[in-house]
Protein backbone atom coordinates (compact mmCIF):
# COMPACT_ATOMS: atom_id res chain seq x y z
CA UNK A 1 -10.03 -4.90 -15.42
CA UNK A 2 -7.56 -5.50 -17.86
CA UNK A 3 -8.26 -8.36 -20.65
CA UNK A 4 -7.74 -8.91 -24.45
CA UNK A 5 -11.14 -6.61 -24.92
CA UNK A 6 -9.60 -3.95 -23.26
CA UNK A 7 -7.38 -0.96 -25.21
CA UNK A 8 -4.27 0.79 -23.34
CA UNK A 9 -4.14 3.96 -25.31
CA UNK A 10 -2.02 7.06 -24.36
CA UNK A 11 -4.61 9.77 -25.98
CA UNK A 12 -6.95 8.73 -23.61
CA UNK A 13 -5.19 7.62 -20.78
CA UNK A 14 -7.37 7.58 -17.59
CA UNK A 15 -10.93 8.17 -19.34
CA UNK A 16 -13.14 5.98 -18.10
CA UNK A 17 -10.88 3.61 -16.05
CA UNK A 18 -11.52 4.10 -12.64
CA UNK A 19 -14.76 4.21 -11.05
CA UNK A 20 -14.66 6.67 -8.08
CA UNK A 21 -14.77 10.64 -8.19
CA UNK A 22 -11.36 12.56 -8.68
CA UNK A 23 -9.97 14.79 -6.22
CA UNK A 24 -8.85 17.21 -8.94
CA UNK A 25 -8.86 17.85 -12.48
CA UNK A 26 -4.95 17.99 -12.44
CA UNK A 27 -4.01 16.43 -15.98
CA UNK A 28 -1.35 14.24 -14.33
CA UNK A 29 -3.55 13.55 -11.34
CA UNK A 30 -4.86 9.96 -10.41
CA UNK A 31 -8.63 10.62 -10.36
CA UNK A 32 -9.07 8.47 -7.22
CA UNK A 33 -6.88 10.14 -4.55
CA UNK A 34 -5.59 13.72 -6.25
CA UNK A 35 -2.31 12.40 -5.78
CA UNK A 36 0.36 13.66 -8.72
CA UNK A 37 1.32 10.39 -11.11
CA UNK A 38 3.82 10.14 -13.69
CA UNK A 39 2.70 10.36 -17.51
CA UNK A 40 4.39 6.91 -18.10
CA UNK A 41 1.85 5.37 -15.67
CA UNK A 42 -0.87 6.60 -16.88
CA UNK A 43 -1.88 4.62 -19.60
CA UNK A 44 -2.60 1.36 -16.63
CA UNK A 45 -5.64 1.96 -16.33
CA UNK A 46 -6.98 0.34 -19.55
CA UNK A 47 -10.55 1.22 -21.78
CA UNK A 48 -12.89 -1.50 -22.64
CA UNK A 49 -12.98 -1.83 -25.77
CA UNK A 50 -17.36 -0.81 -25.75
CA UNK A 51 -16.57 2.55 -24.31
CA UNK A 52 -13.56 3.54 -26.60
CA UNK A 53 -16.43 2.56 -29.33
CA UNK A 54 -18.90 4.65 -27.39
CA UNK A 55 -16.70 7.26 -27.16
CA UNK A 56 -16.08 7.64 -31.02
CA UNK A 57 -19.42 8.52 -30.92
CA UNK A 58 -20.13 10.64 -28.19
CA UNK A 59 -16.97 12.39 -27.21
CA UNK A 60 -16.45 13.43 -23.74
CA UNK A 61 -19.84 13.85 -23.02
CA UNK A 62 -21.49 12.31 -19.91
CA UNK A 63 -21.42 8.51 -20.35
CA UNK A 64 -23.66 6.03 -18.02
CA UNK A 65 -21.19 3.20 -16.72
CA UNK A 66 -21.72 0.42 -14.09
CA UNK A 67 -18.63 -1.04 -11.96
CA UNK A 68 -18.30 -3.79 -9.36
CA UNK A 69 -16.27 -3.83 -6.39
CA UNK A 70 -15.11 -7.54 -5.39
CA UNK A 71 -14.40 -7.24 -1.35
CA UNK A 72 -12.89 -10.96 -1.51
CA UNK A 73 -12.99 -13.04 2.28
CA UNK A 74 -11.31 -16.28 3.85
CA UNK A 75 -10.50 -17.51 6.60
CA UNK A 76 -7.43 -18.88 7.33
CA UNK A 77 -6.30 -20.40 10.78
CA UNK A 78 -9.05 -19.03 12.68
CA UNK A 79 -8.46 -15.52 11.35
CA UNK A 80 -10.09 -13.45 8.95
CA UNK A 81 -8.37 -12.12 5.69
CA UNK A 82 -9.55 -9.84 3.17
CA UNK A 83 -8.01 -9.92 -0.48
CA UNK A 84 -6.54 -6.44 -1.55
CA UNK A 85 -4.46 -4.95 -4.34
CA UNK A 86 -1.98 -2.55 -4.57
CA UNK A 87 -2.65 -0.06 -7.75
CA UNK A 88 0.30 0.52 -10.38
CA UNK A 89 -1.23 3.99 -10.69
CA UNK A 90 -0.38 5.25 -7.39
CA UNK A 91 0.40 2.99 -5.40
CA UNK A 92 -2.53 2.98 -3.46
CA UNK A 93 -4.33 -0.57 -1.93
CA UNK A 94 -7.85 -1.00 -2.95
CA UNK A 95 -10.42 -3.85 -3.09
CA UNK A 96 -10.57 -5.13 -6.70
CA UNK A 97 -12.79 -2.52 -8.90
CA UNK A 98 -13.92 -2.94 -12.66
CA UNK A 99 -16.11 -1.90 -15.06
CA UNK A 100 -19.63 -4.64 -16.27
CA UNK A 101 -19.23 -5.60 -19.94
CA UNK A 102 -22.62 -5.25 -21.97
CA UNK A 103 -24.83 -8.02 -21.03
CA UNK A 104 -22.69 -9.24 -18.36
CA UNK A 105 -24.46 -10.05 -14.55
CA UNK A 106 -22.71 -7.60 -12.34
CA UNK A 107 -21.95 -10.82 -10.37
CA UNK A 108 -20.28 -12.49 -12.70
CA UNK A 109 -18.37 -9.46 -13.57
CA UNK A 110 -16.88 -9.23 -9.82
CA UNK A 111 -15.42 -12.91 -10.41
CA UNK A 112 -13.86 -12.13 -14.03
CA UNK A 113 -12.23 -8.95 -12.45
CA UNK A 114 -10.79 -10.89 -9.54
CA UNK A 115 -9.51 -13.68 -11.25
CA UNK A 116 -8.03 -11.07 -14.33
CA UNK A 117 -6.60 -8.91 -11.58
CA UNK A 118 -5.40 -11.05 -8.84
CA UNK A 119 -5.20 -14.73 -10.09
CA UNK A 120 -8.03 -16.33 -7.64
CA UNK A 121 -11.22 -17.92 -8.12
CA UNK A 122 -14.16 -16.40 -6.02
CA UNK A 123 -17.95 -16.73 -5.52
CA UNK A 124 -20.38 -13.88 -4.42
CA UNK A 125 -21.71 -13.92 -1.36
CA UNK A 126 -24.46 -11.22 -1.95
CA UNK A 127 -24.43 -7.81 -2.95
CA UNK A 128 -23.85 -5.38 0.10
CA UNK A 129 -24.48 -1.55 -1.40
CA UNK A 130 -25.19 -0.35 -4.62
CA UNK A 131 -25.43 3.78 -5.02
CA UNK A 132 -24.13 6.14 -7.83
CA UNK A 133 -20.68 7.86 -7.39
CA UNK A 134 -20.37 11.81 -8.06
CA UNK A 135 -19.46 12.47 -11.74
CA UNK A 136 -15.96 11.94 -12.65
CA UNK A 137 -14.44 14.65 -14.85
CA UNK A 138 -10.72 12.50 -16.52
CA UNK A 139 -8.00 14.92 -17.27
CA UNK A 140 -8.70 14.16 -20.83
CA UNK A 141 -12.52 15.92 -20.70
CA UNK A 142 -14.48 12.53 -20.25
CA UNK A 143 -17.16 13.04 -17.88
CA UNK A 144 -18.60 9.45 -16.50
CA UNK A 145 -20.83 8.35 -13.77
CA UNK A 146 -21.16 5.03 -12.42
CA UNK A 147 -23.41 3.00 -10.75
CA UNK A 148 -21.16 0.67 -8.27
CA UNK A 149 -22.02 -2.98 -7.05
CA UNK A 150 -20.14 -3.48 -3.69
CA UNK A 151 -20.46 -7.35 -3.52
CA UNK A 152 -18.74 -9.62 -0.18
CA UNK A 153 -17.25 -12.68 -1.89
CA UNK A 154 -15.70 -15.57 -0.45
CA UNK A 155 -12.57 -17.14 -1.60
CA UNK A 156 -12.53 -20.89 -3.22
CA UNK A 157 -9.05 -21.22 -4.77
CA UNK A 158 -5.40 -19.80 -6.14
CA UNK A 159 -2.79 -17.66 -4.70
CA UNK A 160 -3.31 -13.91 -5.23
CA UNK A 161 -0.70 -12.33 -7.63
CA UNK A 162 -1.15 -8.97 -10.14
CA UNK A 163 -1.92 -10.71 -13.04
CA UNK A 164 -2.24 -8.13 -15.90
CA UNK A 165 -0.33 -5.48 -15.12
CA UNK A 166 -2.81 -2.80 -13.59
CA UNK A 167 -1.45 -3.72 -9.75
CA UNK A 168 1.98 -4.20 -7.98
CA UNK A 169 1.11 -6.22 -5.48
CA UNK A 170 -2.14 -8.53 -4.38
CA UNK A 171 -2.30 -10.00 -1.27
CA UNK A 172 -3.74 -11.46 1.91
CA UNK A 173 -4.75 -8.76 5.27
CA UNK A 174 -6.30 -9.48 8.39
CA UNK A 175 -9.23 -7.75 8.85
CA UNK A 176 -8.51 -5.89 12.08
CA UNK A 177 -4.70 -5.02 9.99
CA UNK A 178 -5.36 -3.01 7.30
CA UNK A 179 -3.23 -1.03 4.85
CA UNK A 180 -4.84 2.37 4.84
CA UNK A 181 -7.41 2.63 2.51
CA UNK A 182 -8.45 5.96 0.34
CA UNK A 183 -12.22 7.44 0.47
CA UNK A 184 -15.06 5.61 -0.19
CA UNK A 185 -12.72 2.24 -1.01
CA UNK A 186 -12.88 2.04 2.93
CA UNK A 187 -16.51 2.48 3.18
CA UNK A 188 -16.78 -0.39 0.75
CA UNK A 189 -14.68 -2.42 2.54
CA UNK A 190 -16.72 -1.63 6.14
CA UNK A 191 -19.96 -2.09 4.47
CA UNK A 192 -18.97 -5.56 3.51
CA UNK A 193 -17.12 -6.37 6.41
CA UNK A 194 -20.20 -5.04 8.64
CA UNK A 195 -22.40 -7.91 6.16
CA UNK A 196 -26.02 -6.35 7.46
CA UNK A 197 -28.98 -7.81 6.48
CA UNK A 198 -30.48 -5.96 4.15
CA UNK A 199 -28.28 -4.23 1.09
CA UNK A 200 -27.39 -0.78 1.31
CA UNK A 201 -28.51 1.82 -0.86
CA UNK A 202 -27.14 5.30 -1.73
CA UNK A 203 -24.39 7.45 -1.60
CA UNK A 204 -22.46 7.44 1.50
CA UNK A 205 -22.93 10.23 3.86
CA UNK A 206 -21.49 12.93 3.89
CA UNK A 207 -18.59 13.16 6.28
């Protein structure tokens, strides 16, 4: 998600850089897993430069966003591999997540954020589930919801690496070997894995 639009800046630290709910309102808590971070680290998770602009004007009050999630696919040998990365934040593996530019085709947007996060070249496949996450409430006081395109993308070229900074690690899985993944990140990654026919829509289910 990281690119030369996009401001790393300490007073704001996690505000609108991650696109799924927080577990708590902790002020040195990653708002994807609850999980305790140190200060240092949080200023990885970078602002486009659009929202720090919207934010001068509208504070910390609820701001509209839309994300993409890029569940990347090959096949290699005979065996099915899904792309993941491994967050500087917490550590924690995810598919790779960003948030749409203005103007930009969600689409599109899934194969900037995989090449500026893990170094390939991908294409979409189709778009699997779309559905608004819970409001996220950043330990700074920005409240954002999101509107998240889960798209299945297939691999054409390059050798995954963290390119900017925002992951430790990106790398190759099979399918039936994966890391363990943290809340809905998993159901994104089964939705697209599960490639039904028709796109789902809507929150995920309660569990």
């Amino acid at each position: 998600m990281q690119s030369a639009r996009s401001h790393c800046r300490p007073a704001r630290r996690f505000g609108d850089g991650a696109l799924t709910p927080p577990r708590t309102r902790s002020p040195l808590a990653d708002p994807l897993t609850g999980v305790r971070v140190p200060a240092a680290m949080l200023c990885l998770m970078p602002i486009p430069d659009f929202v720090v602009e919207l934010r001068s004007h509208v504070g910390t009050m609820p701001l509209w966003l839309s994300g993409t999630t890029s569940v990347v696919l090959r096949e290699s040998d005979g065996v099915d591999e899904i792309l993941l990365v491994r967050r500087a934040d917490n550590g924690e593996w995810s598919p790779v997540c960003g948030i749409i530019d203005p103007g930009e085709e969600p689409g599109d947007a899934a194969v900037r954020e995989t090449a500026e996060e893990a170094g390939v070249l991908v294409e979409v496949e189709r778009l699997v589930w779309m559905y608004v996450t819970d409001p996220v409430t950043y330990p700074n006081g920005d409240v954002t919801q999101y509107i998240d395109h889960t798209f299945r993308c297939r691999w054409v070229s390059g050798d995954p690496f963290p390119v900017d900074g925002e992951n430790l690690e990106a790398r190759w899985f099979t399918t039936d070997a994966l890391p363990p993944l943290t809340g809905e990140f998993k159901e994104r990654v089964a939705v697209a894995l599960a490639n039904e026919p028709e796109c789902r829509l809507g929150r995920p289910e309660p569990s």
